[in-house]
Protein backbone atom coordinates (compact mmCIF):
# COMPACT_ATOMS: atom_id res chain seq x y z
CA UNK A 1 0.00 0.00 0.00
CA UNK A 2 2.66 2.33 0.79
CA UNK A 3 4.20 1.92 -3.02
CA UNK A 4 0.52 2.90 -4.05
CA UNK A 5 0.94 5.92 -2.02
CA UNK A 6 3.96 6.74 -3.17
CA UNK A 7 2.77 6.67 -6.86
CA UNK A 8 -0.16 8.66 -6.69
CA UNK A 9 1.74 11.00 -5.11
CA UNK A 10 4.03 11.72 -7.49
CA UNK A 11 1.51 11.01 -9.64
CA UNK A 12 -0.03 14.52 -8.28
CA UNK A 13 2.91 16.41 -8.27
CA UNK A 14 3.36 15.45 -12.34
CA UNK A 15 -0.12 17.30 -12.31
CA UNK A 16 0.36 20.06 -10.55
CA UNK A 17 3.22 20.82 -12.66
CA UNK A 18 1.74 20.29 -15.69
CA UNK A 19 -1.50 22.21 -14.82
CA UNK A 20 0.96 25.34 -14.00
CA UNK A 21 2.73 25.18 -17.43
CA UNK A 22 -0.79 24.77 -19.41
CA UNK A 23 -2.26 27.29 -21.17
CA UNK A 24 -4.82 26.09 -22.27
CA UNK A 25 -7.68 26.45 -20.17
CA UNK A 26 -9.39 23.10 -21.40
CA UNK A 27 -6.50 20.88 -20.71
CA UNK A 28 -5.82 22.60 -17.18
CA UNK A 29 -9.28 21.89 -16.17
CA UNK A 30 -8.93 18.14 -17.37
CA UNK A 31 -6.15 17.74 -15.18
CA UNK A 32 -7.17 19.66 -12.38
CA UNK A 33 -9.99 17.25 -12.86
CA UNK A 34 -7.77 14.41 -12.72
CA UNK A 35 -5.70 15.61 -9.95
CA UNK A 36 -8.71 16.07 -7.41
CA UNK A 37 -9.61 11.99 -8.92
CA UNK A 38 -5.80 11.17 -7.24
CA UNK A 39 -6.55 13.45 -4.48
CA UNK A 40 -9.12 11.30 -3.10
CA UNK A 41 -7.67 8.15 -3.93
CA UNK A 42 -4.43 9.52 -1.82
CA UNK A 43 -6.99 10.43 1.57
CA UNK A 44 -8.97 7.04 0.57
CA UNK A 45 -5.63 5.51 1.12
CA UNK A 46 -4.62 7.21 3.90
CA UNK A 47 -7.37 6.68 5.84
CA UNK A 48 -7.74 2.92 5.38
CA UNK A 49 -3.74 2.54 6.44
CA UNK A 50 -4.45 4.78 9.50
């Protein structure tokens, strides 16, 4: 579980970068979309290992 953690996680922070570069205002809400998706899974996660 922890390798899952550790993926989504950076996972995220791919995202976030990419979502700061983007101009596009389509794309950026697609991956902010997709970000809050491994968001969730991350505090699904880390509630179930606490």
């Amino acid at each position: 579980m922890t390798a899952d953690l550790v993926l989504l996680r950076q996972r995220e922070q791919l995202l976030s970068a990419r979502i700061a570069s983007t101009e596009d205002p389509f794309l950026r809400d697609n991956l902010e979309s997709d970000r809050q998706k491994i968001l969730a899974q991350i505090e699904a996660l880390s509630n179930s290992a606490a």
